[in-house]
N, C-alpha and C. Protein backbone atom coordinates (compact mmCIF):
# COMPACT_ATOMS: atom_id res chain seq x y z
N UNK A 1 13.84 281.10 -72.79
CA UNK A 1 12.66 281.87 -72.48
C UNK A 1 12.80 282.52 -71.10
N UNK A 2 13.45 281.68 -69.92
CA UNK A 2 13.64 282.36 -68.61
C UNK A 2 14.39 283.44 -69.13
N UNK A 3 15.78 283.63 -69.77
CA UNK A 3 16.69 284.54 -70.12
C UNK A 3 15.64 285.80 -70.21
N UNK A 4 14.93 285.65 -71.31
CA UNK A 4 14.14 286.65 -72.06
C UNK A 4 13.35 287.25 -70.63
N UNK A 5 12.48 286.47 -70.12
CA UNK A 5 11.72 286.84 -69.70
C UNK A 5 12.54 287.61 -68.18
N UNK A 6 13.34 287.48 -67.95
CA UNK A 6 14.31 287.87 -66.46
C UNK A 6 14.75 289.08 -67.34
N UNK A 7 14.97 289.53 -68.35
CA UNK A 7 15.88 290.43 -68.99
C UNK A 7 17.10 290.14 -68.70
N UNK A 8 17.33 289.11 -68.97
CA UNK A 8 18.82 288.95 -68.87
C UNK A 8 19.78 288.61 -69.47
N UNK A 9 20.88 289.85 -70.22
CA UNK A 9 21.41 289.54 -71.41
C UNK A 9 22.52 288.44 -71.43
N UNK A 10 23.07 288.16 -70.45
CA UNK A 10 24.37 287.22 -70.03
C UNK A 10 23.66 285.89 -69.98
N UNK A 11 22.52 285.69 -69.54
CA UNK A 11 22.19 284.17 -69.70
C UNK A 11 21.67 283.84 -70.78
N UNK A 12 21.32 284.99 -71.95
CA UNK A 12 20.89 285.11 -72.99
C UNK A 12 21.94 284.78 -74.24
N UNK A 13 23.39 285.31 -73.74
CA UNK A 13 24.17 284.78 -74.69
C UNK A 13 24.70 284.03 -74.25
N UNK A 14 24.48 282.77 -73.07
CA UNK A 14 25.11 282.22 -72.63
C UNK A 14 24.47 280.65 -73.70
N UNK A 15 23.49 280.94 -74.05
CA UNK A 15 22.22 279.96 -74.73
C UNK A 15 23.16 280.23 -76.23
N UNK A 16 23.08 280.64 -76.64
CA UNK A 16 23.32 281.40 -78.00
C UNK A 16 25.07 280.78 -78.53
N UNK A 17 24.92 279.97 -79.80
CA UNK A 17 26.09 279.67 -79.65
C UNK A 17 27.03 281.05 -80.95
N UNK A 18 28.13 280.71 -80.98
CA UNK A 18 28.98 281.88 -81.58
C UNK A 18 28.69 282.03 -83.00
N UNK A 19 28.36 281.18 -83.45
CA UNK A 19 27.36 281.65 -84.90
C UNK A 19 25.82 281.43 -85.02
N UNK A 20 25.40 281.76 -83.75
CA UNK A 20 23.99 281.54 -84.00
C UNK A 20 23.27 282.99 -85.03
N UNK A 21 22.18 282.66 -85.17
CA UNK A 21 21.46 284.14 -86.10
C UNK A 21 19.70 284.72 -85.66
N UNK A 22 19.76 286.06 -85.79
CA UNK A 22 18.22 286.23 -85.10
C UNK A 22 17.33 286.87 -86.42
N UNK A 23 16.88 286.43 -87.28
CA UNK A 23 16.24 287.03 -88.05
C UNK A 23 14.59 286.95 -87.74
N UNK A 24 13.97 288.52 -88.46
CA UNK A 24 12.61 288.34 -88.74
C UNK A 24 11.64 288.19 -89.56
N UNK A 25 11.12 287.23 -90.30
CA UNK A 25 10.77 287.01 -91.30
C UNK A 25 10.07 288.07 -92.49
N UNK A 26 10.34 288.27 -92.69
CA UNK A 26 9.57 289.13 -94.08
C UNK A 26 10.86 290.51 -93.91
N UNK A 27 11.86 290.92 -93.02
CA UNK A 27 12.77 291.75 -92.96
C UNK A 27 13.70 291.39 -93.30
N UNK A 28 14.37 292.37 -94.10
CA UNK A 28 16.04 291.87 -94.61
C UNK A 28 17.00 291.87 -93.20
N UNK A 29 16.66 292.58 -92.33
CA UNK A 29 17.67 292.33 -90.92
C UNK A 29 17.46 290.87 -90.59
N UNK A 30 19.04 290.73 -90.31
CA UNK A 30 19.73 289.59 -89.62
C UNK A 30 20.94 289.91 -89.14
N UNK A 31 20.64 289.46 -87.84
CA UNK A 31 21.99 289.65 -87.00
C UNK A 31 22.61 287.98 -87.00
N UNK A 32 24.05 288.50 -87.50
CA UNK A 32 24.69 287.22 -87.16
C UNK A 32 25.91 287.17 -86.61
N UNK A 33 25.91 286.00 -85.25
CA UNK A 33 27.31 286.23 -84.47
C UNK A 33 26.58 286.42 -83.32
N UNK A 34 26.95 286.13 -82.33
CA UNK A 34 26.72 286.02 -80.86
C UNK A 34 26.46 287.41 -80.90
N UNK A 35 27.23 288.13 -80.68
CA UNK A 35 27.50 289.59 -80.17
C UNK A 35 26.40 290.34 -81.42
N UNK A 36 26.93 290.40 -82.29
CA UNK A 36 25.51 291.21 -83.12
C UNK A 36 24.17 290.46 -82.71
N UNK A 37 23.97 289.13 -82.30
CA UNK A 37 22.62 288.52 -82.05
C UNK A 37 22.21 289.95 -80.65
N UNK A 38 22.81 289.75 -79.98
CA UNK A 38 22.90 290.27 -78.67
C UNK A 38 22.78 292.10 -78.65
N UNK A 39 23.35 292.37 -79.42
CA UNK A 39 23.35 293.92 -79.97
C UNK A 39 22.18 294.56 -80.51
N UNK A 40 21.60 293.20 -81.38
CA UNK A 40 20.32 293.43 -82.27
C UNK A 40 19.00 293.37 -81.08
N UNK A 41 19.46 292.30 -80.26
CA UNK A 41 17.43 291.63 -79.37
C UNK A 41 18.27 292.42 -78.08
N UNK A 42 19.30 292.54 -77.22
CA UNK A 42 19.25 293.00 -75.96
C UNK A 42 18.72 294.34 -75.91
N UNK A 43 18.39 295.64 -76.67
CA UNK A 43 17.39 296.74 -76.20
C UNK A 43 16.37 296.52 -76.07
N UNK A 44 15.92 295.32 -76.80
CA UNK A 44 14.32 294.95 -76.91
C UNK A 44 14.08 294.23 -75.64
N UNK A 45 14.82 293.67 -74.62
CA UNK A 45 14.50 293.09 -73.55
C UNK A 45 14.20 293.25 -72.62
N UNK A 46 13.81 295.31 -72.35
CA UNK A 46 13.13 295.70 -71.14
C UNK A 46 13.47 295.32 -69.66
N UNK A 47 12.94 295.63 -69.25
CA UNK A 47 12.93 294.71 -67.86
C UNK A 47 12.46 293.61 -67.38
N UNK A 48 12.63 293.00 -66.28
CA UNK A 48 12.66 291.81 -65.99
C UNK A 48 10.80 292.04 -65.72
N UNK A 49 10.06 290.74 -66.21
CA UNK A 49 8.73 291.03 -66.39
C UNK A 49 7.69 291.49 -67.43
N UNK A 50 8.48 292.33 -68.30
CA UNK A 50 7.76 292.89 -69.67
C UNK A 50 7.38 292.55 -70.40
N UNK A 51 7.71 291.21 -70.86
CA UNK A 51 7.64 289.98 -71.16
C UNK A 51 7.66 288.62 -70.89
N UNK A 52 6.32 287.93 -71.24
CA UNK A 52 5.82 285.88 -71.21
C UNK A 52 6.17 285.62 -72.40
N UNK A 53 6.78 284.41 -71.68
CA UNK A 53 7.30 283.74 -73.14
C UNK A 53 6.55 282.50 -72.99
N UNK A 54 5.51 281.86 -73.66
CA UNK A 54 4.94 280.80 -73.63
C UNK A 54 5.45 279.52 -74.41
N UNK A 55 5.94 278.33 -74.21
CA UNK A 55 6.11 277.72 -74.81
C UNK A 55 4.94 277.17 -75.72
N UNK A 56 5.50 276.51 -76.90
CA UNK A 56 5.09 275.88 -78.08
C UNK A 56 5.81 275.41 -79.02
N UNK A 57 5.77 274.81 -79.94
CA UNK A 57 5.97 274.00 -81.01
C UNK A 57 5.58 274.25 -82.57
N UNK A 58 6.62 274.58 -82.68
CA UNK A 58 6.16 275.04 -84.46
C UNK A 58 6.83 274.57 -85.32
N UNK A 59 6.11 273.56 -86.21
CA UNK A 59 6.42 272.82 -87.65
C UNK A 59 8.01 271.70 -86.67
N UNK A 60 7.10 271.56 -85.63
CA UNK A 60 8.26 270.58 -84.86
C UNK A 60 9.80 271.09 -84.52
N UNK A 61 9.98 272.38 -84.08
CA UNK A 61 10.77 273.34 -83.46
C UNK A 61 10.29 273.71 -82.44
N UNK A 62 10.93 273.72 -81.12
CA UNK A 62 10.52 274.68 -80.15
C UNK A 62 10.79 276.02 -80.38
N UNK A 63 9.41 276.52 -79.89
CA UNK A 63 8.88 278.20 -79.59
C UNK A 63 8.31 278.46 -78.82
N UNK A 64 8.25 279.99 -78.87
CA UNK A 64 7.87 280.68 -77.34
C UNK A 64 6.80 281.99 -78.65
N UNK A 65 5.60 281.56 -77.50
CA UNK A 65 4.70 282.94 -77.53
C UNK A 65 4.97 283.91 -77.15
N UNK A 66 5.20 284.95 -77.56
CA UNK A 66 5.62 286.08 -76.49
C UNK A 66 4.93 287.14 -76.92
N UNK A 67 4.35 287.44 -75.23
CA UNK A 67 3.26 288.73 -74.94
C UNK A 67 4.44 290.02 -74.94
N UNK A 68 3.62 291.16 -74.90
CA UNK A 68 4.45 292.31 -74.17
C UNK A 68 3.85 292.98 -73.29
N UNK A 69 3.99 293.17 -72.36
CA UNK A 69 2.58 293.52 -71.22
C UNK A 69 1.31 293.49 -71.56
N UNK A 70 1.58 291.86 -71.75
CA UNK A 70 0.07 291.15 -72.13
C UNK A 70 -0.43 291.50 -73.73
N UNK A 71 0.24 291.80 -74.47
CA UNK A 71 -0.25 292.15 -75.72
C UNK A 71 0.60 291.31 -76.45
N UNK A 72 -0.01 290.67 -77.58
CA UNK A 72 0.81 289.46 -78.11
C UNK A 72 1.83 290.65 -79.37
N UNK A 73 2.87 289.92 -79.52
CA UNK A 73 3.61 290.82 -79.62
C UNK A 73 4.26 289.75 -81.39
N UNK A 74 4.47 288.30 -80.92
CA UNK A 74 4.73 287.55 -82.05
C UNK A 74 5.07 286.50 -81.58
N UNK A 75 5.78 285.38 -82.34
CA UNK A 75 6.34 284.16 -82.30
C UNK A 75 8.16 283.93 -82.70
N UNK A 76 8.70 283.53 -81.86
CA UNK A 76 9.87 283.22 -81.82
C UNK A 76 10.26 281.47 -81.71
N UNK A 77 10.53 280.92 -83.19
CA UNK A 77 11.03 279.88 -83.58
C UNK A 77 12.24 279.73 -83.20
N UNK A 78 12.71 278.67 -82.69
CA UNK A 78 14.01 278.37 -81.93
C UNK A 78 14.63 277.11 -82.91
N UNK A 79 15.81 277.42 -83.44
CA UNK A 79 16.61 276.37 -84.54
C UNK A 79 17.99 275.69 -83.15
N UNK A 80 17.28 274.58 -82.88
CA UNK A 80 18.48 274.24 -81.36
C UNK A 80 19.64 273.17 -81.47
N UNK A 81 20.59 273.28 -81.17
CA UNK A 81 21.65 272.29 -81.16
C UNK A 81 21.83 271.62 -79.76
N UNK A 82 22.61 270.65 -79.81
CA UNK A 82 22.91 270.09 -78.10
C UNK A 82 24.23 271.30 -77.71
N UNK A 83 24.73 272.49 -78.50
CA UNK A 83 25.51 273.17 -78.07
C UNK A 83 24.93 274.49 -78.10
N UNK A 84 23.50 274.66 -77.92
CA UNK A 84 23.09 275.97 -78.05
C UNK A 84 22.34 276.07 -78.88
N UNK A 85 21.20 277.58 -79.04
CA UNK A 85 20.71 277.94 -79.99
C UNK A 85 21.28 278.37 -80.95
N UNK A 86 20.96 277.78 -82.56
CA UNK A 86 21.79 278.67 -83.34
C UNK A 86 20.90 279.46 -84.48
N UNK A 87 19.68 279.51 -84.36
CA UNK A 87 18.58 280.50 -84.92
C UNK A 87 17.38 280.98 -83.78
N UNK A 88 16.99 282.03 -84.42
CA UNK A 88 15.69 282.25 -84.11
C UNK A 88 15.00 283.15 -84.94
N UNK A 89 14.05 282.72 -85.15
CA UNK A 89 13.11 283.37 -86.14
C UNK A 89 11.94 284.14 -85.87
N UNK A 90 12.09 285.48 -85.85
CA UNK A 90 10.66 285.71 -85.21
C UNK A 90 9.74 286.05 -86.55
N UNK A 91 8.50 285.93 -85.79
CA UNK A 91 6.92 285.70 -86.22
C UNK A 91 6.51 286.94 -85.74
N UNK A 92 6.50 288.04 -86.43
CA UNK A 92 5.74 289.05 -85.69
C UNK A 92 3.94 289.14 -85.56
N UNK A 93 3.20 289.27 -84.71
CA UNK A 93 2.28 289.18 -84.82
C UNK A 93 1.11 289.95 -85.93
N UNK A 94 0.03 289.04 -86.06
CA UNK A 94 -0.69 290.52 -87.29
C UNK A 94 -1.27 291.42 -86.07
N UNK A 95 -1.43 292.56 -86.72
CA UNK A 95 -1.74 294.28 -86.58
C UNK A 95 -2.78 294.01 -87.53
């Protein structure tokens, strides 16, 4: 969540292990592989600030709320290993 929220793509794949995957639920996109994870979410990461990532807990997974200059934006489910993340699932918010 610091990663995200600093915009910072190097500590971002530093979390991320080499087959981790970023999908969004109800979309056929999925990035899989470090580098496509990274290819797919690093434009979306703005600048440092653009985004809160709030922690939480979902269906007993850690997650992060995440605003976008204050506008809730969705939910990001975290699938974690002791060697890294190797999912994340986002929750886009309802519209």
């Amino acid at each position: 969540m610091a990663a995200w929220e600093a915009a910072d793509p190097v500590a971002f794949r530093e979390i991320l292990r080499a087959d981790a995957l970023i999908e969004q639920a109800g979309s056929p996109v999925v990035a899989r592989g470090r580098d496509a994870c990274l290819a797919f979410a690093g434009p979306s990461m703005g600048a440092p600030g653009d985004w809160r990532m709030t922690p939480a807990v979902v269906n007993a997974q850690p997650a992060a709320l995440a605003t976008w200059h204050g506008t809730p934006y969705g939910i990001a489910v975290l699938t974690t290993t002791p060697t890294g993340i190797l999912a994340v699932t986002l929750f886009p918010a309802a519209t």
